[in-house]
Each structure stands twice: as structure tokens, then as C-alpha cells.
N, C-alpha and C. Protein backbone atom coordinates (compact mmCIF):
# COMPACT_ATOMS: atom_id res chain seq x y z
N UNK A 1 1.05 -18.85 -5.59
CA UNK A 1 0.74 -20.26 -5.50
C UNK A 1 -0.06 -20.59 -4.24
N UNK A 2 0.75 -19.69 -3.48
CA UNK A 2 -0.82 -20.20 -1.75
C UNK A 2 -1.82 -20.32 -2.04
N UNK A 3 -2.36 -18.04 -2.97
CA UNK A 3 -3.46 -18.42 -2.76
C UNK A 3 -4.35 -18.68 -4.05
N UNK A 4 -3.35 -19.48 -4.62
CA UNK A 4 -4.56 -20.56 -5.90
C UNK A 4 -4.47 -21.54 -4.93
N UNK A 5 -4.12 -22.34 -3.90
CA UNK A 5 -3.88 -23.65 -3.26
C UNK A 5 -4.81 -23.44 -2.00
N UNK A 6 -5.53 -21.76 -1.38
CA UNK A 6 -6.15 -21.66 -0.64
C UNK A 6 -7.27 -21.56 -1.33
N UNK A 7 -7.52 -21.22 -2.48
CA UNK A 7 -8.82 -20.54 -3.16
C UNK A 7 -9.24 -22.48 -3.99
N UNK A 8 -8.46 -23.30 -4.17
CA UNK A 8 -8.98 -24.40 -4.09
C UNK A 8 -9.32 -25.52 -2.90
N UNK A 9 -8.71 -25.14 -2.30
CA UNK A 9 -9.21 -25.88 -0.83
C UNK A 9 -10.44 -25.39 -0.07
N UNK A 10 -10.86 -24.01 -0.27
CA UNK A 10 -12.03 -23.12 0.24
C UNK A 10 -13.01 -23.90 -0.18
N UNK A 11 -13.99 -24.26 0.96
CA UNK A 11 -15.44 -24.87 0.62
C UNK A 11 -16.44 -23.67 0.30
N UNK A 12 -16.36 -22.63 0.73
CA UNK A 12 -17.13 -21.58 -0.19
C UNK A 12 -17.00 -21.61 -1.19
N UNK A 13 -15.58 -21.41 -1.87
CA UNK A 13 -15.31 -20.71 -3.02
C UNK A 13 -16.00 -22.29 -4.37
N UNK A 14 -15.42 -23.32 -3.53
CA UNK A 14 -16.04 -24.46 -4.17
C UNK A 14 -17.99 -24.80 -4.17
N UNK A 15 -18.68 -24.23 -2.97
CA UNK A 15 -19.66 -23.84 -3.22
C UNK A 15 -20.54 -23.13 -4.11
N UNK A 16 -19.48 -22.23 -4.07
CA UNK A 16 -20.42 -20.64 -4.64
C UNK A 16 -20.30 -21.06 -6.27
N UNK A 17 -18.74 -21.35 -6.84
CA UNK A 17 -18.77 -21.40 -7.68
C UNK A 17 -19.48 -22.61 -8.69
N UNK A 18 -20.31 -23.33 -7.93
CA UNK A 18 -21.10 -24.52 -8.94
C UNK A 18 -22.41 -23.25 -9.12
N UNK A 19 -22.89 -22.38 -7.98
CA UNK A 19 -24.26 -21.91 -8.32
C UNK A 19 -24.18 -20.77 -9.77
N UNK A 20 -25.45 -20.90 -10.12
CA UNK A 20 -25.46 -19.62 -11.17
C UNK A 20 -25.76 -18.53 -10.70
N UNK A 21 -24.91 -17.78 -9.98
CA UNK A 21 -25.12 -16.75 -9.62
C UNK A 21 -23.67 -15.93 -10.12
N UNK A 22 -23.60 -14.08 -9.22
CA UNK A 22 -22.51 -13.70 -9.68
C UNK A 22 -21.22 -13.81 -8.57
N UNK A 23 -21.34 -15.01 -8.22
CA UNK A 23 -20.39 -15.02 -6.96
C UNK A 23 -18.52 -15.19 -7.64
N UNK A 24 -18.80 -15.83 -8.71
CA UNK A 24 -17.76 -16.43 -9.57
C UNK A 24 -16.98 -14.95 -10.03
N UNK A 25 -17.91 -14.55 -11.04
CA UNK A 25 -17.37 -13.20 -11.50
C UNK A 25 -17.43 -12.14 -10.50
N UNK A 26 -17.41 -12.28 -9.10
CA UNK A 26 -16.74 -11.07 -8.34
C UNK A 26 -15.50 -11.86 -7.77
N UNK A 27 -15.31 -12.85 -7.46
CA UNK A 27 -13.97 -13.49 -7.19
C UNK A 27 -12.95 -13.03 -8.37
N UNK A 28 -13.54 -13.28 -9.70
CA UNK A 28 -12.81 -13.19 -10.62
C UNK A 28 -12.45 -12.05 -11.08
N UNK A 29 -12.82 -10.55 -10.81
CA UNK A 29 -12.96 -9.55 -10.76
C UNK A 29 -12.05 -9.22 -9.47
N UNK A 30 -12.10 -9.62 -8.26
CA UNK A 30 -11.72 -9.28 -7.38
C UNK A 30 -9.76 -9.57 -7.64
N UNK A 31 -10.20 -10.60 -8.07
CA UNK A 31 -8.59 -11.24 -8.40
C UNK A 31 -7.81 -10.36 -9.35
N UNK A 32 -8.34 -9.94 -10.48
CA UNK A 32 -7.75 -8.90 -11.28
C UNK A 32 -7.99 -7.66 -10.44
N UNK A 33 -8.16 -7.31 -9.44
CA UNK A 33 -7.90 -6.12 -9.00
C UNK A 33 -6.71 -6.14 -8.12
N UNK A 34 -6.73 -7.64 -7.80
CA UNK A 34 -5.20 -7.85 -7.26
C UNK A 34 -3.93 -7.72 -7.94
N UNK A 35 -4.01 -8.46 -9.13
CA UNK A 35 -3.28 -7.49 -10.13
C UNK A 35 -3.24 -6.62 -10.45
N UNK A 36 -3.72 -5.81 -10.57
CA UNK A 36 -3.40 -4.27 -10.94
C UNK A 36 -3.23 -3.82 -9.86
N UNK A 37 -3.23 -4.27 -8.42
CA UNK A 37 -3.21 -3.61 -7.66
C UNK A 37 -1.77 -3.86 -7.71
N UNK A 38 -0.69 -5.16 -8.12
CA UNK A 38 0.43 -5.26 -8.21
C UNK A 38 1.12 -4.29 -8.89
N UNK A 39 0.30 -4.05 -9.97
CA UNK A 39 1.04 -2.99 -11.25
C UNK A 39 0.91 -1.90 -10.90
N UNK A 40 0.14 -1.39 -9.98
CA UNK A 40 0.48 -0.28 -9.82
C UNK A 40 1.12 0.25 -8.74
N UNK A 41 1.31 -0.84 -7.96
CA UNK A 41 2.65 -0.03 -6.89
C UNK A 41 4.18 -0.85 -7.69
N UNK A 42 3.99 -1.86 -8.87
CA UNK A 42 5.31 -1.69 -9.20
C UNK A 42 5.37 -0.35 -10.39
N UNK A 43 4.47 -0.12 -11.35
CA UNK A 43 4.58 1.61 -11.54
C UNK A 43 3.53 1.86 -11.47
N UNK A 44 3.43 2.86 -10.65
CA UNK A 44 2.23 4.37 -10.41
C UNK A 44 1.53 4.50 -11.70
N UNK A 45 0.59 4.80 -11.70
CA UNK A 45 0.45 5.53 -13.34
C UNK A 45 -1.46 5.77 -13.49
N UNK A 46 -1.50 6.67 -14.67
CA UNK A 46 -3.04 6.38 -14.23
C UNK A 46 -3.20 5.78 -15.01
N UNK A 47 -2.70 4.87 -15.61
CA UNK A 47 -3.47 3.94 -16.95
C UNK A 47 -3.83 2.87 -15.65
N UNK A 48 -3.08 2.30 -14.57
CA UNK A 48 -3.51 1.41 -13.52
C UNK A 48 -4.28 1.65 -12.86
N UNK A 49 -4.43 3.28 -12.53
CA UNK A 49 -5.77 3.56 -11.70
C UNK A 49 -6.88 3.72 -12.33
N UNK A 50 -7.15 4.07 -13.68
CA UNK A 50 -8.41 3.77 -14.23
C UNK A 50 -8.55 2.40 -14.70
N UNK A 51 -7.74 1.33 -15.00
CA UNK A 51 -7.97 0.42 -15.27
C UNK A 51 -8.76 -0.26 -13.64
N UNK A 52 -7.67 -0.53 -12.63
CA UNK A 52 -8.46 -0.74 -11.31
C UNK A 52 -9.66 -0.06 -10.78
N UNK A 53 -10.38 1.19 -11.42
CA UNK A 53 -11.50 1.79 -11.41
C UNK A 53 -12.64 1.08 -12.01
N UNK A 54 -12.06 1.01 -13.03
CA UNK A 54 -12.98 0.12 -13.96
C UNK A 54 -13.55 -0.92 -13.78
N UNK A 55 -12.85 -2.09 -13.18
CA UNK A 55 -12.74 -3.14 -12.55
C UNK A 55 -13.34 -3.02 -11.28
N UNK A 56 -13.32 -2.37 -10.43
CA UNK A 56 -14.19 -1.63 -9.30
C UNK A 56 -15.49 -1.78 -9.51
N UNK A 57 -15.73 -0.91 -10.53
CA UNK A 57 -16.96 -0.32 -11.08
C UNK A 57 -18.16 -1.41 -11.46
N UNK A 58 -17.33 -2.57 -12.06
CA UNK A 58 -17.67 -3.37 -12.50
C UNK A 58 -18.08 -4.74 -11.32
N UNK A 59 -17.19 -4.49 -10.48
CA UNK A 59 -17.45 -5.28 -8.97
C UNK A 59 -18.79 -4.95 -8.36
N UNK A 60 -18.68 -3.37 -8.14
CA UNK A 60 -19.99 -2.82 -7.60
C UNK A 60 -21.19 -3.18 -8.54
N UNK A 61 -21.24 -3.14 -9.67
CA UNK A 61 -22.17 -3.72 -10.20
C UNK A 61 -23.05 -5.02 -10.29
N UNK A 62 -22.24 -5.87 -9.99
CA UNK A 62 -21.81 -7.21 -10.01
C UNK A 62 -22.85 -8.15 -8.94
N UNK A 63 -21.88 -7.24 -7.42
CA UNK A 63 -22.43 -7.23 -5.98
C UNK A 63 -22.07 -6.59 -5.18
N UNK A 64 -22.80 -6.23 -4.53
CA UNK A 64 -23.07 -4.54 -3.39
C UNK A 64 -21.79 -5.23 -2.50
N UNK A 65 -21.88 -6.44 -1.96
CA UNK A 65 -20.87 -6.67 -0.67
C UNK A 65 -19.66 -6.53 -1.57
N UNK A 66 -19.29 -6.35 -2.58
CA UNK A 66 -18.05 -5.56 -3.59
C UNK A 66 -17.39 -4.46 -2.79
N UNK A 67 -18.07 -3.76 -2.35
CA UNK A 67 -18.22 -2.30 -1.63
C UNK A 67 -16.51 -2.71 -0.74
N UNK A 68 -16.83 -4.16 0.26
CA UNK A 68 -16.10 -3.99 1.39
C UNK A 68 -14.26 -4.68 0.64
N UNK A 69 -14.87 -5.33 -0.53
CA UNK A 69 -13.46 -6.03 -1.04
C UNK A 69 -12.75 -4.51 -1.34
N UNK A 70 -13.57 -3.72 -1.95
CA UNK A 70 -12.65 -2.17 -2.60
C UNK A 70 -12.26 -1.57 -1.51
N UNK A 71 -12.92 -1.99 -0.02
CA UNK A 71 -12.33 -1.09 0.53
C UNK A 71 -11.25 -1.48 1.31
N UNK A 72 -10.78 -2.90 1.40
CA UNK A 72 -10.17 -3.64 2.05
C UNK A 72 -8.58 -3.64 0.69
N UNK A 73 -8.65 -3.79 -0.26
CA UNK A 73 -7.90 -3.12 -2.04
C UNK A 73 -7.33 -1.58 -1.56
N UNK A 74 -8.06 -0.52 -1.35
CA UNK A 74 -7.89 0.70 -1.06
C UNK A 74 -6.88 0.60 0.14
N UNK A 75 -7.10 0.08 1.28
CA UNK A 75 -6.73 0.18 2.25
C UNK A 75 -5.27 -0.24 2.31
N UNK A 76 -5.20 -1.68 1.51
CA UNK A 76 -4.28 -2.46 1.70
C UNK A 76 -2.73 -1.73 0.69
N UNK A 77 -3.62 -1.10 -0.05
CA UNK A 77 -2.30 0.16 -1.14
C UNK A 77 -2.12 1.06 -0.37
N UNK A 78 -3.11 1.93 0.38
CA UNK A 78 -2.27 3.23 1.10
C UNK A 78 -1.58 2.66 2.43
N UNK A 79 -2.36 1.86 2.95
CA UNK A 79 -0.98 1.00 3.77
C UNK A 79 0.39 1.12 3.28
N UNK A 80 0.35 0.19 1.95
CA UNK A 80 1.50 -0.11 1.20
C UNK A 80 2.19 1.11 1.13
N UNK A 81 1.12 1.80 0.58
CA UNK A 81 2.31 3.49 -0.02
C UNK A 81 2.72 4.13 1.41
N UNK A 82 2.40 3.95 2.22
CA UNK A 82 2.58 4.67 3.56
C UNK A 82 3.83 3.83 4.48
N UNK A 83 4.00 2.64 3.88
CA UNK A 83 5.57 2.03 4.29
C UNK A 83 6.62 2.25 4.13
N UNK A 84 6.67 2.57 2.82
CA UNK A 84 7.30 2.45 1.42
C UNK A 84 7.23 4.09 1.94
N UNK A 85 8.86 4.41 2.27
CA UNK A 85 8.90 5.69 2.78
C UNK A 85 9.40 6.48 1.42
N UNK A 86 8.78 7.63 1.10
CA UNK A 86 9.23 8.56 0.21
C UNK A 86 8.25 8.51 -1.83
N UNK A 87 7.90 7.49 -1.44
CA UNK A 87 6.21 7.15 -1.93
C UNK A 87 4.58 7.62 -1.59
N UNK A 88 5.18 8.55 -0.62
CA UNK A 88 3.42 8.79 0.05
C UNK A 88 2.53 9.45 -0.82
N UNK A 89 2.78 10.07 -1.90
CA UNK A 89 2.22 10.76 -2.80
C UNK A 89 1.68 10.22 -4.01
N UNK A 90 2.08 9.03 -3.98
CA UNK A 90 1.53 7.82 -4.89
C UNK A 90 0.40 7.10 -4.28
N UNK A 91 -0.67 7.69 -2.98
CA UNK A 91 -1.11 7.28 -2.47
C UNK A 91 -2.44 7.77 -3.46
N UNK A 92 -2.31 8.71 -3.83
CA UNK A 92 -3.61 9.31 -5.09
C UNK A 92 -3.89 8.34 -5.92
N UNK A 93 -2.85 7.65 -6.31
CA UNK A 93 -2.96 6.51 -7.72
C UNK A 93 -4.65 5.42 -7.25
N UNK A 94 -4.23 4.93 -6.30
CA UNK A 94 -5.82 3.90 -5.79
C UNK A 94 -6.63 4.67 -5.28
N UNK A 95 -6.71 5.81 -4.88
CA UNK A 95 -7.92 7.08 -4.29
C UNK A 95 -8.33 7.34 -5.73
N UNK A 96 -7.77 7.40 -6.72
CA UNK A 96 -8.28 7.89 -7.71
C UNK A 96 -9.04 6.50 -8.49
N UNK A 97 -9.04 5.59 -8.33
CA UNK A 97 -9.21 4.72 -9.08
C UNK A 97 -10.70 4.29 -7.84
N UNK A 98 -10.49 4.87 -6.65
CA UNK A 98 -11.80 4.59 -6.03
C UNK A 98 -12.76 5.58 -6.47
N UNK A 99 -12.25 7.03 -6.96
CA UNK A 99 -13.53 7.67 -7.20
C UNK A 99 -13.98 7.65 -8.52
N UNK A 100 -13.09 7.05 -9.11
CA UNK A 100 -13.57 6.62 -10.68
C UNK A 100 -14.86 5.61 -10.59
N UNK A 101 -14.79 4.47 -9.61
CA UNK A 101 -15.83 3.57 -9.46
C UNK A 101 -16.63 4.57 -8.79
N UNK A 102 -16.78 5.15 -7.92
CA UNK A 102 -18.03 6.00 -7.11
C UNK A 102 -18.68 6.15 -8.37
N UNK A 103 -18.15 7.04 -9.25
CA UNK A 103 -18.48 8.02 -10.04
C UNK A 103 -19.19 7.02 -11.50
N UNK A 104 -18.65 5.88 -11.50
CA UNK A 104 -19.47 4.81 -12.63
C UNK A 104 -20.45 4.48 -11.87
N UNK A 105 -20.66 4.25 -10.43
CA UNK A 105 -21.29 3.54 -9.28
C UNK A 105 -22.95 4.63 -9.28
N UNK A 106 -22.77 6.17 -9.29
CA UNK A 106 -23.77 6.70 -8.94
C UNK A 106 -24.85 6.63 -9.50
N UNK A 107 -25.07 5.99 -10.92
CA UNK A 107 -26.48 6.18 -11.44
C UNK A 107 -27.21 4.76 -10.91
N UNK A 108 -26.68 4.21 -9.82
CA UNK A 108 -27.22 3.19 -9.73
C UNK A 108 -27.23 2.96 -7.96
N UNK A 109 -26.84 4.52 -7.63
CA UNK A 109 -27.42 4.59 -6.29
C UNK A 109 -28.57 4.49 -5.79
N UNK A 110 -29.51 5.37 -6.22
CA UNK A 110 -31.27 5.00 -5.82
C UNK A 110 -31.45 3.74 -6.11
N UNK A 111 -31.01 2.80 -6.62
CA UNK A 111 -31.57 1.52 -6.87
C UNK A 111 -31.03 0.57 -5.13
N UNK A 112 -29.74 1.50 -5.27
CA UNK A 112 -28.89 0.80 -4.17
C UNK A 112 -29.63 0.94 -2.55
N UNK A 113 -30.50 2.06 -2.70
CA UNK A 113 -31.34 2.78 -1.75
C UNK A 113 -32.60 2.11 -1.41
N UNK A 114 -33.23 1.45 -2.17
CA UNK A 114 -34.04 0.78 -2.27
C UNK A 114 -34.26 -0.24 -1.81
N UNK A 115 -32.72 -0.97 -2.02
CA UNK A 115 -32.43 -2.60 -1.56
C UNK A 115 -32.28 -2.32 -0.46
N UNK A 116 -31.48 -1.30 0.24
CA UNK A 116 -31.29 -1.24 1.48
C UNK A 116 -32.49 -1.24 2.40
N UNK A 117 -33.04 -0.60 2.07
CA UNK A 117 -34.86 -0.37 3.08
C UNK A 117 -35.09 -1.92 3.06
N UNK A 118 -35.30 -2.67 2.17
CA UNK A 118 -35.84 -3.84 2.12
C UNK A 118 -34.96 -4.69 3.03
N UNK A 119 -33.28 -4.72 3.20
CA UNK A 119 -32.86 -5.67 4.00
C UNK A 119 -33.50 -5.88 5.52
N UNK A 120 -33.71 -4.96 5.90
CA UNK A 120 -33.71 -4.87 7.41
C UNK A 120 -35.52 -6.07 8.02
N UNK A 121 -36.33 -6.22 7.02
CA UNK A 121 -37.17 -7.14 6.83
C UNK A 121 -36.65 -8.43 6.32
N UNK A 122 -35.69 -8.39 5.70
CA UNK A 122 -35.13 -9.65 4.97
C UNK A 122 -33.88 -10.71 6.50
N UNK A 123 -33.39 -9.85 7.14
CA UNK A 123 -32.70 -9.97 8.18
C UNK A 123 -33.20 -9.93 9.25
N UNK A 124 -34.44 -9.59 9.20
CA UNK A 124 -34.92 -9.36 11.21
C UNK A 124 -34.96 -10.68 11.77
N UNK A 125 -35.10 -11.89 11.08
CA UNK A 125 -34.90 -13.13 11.61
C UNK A 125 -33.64 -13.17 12.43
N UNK A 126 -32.66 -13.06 11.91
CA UNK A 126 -31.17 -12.77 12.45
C UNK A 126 -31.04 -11.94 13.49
N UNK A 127 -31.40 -11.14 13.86
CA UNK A 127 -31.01 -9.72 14.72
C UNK A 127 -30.64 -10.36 16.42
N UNK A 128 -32.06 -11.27 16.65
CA UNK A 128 -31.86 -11.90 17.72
C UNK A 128 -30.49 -13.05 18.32
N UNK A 129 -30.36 -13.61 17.24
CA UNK A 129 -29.26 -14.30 17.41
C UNK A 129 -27.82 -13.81 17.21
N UNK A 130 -27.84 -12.74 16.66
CA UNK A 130 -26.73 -11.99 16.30
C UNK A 130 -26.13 -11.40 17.57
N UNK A 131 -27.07 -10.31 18.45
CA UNK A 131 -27.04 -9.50 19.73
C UNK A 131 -26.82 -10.35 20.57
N UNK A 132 -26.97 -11.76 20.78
CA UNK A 132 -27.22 -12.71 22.22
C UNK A 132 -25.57 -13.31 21.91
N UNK A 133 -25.60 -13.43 20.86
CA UNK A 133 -23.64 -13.99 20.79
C UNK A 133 -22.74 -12.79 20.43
N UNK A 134 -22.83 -11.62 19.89
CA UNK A 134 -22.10 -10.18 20.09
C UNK A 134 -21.44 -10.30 21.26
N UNK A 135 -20.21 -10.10 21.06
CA UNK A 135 -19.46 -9.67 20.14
C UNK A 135 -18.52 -10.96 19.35
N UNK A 136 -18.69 -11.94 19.80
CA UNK A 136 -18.31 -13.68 18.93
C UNK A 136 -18.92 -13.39 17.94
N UNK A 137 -19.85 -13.15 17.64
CA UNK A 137 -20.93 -13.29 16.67
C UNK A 137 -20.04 -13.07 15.16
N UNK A 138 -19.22 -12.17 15.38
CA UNK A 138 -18.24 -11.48 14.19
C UNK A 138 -17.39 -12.26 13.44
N UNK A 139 -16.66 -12.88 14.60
CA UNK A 139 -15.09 -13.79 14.65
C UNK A 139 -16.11 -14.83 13.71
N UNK A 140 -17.65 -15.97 14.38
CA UNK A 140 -18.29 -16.94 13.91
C UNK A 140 -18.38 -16.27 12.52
N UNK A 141 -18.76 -15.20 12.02
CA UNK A 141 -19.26 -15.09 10.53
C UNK A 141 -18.10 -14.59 9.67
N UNK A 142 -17.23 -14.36 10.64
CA UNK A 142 -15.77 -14.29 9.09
C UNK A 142 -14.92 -15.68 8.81
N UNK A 143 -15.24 -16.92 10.08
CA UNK A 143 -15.31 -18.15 10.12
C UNK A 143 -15.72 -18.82 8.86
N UNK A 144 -17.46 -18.71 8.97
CA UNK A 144 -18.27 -19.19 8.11
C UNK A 144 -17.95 -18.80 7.05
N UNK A 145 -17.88 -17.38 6.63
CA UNK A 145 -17.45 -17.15 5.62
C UNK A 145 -16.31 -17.64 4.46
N UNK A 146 -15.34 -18.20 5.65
CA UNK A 146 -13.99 -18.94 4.96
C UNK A 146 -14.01 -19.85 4.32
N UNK A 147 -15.58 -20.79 5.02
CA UNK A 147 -15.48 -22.47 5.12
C UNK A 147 -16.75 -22.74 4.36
N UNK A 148 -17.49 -22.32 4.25
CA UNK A 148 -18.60 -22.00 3.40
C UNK A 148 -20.06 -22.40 4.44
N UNK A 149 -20.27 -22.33 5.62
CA UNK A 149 -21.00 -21.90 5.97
C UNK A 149 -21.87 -21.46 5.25
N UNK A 150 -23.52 -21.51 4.71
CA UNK A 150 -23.73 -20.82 3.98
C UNK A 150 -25.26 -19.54 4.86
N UNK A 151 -25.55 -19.49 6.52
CA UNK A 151 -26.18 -19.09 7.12
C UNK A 151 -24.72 -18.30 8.21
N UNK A 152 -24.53 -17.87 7.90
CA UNK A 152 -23.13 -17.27 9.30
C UNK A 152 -23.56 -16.71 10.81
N UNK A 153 -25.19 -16.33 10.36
CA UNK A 153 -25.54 -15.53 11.41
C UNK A 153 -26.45 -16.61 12.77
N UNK A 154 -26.37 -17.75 11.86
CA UNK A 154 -26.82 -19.03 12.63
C UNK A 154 -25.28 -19.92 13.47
N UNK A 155 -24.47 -19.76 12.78
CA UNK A 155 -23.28 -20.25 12.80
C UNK A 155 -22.94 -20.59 14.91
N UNK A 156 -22.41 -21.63 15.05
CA UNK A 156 -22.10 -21.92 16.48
C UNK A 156 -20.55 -22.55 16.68
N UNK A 157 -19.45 -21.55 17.56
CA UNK A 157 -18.14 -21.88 16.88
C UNK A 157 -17.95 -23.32 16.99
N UNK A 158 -18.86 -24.25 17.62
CA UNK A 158 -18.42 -25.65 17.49
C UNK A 158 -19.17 -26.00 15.89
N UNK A 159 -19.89 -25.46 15.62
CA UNK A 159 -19.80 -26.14 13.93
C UNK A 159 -19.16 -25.41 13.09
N UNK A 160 -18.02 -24.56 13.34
CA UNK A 160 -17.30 -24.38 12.44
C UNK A 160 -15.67 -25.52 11.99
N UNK A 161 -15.65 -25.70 10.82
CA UNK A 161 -14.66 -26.77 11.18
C UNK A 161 -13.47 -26.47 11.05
N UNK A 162 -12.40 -27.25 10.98
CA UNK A 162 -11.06 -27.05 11.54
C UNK A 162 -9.94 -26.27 10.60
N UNK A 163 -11.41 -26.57 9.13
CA UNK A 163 -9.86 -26.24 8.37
C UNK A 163 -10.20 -24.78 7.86
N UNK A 164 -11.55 -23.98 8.36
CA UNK A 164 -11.74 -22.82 8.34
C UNK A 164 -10.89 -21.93 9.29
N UNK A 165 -10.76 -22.39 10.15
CA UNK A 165 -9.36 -21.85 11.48
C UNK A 165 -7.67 -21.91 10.49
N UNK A 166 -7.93 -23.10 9.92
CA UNK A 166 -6.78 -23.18 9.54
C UNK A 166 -6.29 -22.37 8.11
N UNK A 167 -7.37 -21.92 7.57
CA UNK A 167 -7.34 -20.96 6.17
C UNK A 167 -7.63 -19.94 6.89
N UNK A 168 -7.81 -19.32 8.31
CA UNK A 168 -7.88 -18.14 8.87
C UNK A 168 -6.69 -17.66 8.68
N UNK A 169 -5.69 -18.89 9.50
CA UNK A 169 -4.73 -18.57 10.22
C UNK A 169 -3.30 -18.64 8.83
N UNK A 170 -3.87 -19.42 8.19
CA UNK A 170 -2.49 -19.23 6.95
C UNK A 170 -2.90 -18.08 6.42
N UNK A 171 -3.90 -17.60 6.15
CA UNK A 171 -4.17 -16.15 5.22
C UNK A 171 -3.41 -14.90 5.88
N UNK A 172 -3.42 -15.04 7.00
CA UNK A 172 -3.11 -13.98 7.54
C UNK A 172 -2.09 -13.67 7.81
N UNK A 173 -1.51 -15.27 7.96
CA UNK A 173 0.24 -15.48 7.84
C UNK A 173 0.92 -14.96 6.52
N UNK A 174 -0.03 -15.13 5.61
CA UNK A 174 0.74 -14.72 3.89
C UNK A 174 0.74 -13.47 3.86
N UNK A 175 -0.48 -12.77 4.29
CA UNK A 175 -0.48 -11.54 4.59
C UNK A 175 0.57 -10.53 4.60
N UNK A 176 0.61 -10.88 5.91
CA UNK A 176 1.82 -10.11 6.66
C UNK A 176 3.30 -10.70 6.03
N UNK A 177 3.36 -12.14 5.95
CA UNK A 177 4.83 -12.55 5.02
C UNK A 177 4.92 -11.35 4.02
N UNK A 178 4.09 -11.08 3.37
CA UNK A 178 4.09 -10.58 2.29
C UNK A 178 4.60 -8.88 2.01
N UNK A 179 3.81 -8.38 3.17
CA UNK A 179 3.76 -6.71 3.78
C UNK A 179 5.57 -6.73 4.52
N UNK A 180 5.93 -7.89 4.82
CA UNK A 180 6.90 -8.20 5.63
C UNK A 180 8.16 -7.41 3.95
N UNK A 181 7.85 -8.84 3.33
CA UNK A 181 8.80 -8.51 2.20
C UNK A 181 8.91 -7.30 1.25
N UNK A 182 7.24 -6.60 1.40
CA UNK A 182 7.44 -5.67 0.56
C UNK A 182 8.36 -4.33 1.17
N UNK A 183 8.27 -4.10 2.58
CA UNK A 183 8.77 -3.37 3.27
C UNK A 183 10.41 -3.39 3.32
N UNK A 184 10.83 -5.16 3.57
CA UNK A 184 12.43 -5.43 3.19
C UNK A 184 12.84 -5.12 2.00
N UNK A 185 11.77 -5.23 1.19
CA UNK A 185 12.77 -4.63 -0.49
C UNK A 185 12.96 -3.31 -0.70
N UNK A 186 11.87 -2.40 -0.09
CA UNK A 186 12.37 -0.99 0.15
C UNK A 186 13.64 -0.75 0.72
């Protein structure tokens, strides 16, 4: 319930989702990977890790910045399995479901190769303003990011507003509530 009550209060998420773009269907994608990411530490199995592969696969396709949600998904399960004492071997279940996406992901690497050469012209506007506020520069664009900012790398922490601090600071609180409880039920 938070975070349908954070994911409607988000001025990004209320942004992004009027445009026609694929910002919608990687939220929505992203969200079912949260589920399965549930199902599969309540059972292991590989019907969950290829299903969460799949779903991966389908992220990366979607949009490249996909890359950092899978890896932040990945991270947040072997965490999990690495609490959760006498479970560590269930840590394969989401490793496997990451190389299932690599492995749907590769025929569409050279394309991925391509875009990349091109950013660094698409961004050189940025570079300057980025280096002169480094290392703030970071904290301002995971800010913007919250609140919908839609330039982050322009971003100045006095125009970020209050309730982007404040969806910082509850997210992170649920977070850990959460890592808190899964650890007490072990």
C-alpha cells in the first residue's frame, strides 16, 4: 500500500506516464519483477527464475536504463538470500534469471553499441555542469529523478522540492522496515 500511495504521489511517475513513450511499460514491468521477485524467495524454483528472466529481457528491451533496475532486483535478492542464514545457495535462483535476460539481451547488443558512441555528443552539453557540482551533482539527480525533474543534470538543490526529500526519505524507510522484517521472520 506505501508504494501504490508513493508511486501516486510521484510527479515523475505522473509525468512520464501521460507521455507516449515506454516509460509506463518499464514501471509496469519493473513492478512485476517485484513480484516474482516475492515468489521466489517465498519458493525458489526455476519456473520464477525464468519467468523473472523473461520479464528482464523484456525490460532491457523496452529501455537500456532497465539495465540499472535489474541490477538493483539482483542485488536486492542476494542480499536477501545472504541474510536469510542457511539459504545461500538459493542465491543461483535470480543469477540465473539474470543470465537468461543477458542471453535474450545479446542479439541486440551491437545495436546497444551504437547508441552508446552517439551519447557522449548527445550529453556533452551536460559534462560541464555535472564536474563543477560533483560530487552533489549525484544526490541532485536521484532528487530529480524522484520528483520529476525532467533535466537532472541542470538540477540546483534549491529547486528541488520538498516532497522529493520527502519520497527520498520514506522509500528508504520502507526499505529497510521491510529487510528489517524479512530478517525477523527468519
Amino acid at each position: 500500500l506505501w508504494a501504490v500511495f508513493l508511486l501516486a504521489v510521484s510527479p515523475l511517475h505522473l509525468h512520464y506516464s501521460r507521455e507516449a513513450r515506454s516509460y509506463n511499460l518499464l514501471v509496469f514491468l519493473f513492478l512485476l519483477t517485484i513480484f516474482l521477485g516475492l515468489k521466489l524467495l517465498a519458493s525458489p524454483g526455476l519456473k520464477w527464475s525464468v519467468l523473472s528472466g523473461l520479464v528482464f529481457s523484456l525490460m532491457l528491451y523496452t529501455h537500456n536504463i532497465s539495465a540499472f533496475y535489474i541490477a538493483a532486483w539482483i542485488s536486492g535478492m542476494v542480499v536477501t538470500y545472504l541474510l536469510r542464514r542457511g539459504r545461500i545457495g538459493e542465491i543461483r535462483y535470480p543469477l540465473l534469471a539474470a543470465g537468461l535476460a543477458f542471453l535474450l539481451y545479446l542479439p541486440w547488443i551491437p545495436v546497444l553499441v551504437t547508441q552508446m558512441k552517439g551519447l557522449g555528443a548527445i550529453y556533452r552539453w551536460g559534462v560541464g555542469s555535472w564536474n563543477s557540482h560533483f560530487p552533489w551533482q549525484v544526490l541532485k539527480s536521484l532528487a530529480a529523478f524522484s520528483h520529476g525533474t525532467f533535466a537532472p543534470l541542470r538540477n540546483e538543490v534549491r529547486s528541488i522540492s520538498n516532497i522529493a526529500w520527502i519520497v527520498m526519505v520514506l522509500s528508504l524507510l520502507l526499505i529497510l522496515y521491510d529487510l528489517y522484517r524479512s530478517i525477523r521472520s527468519d
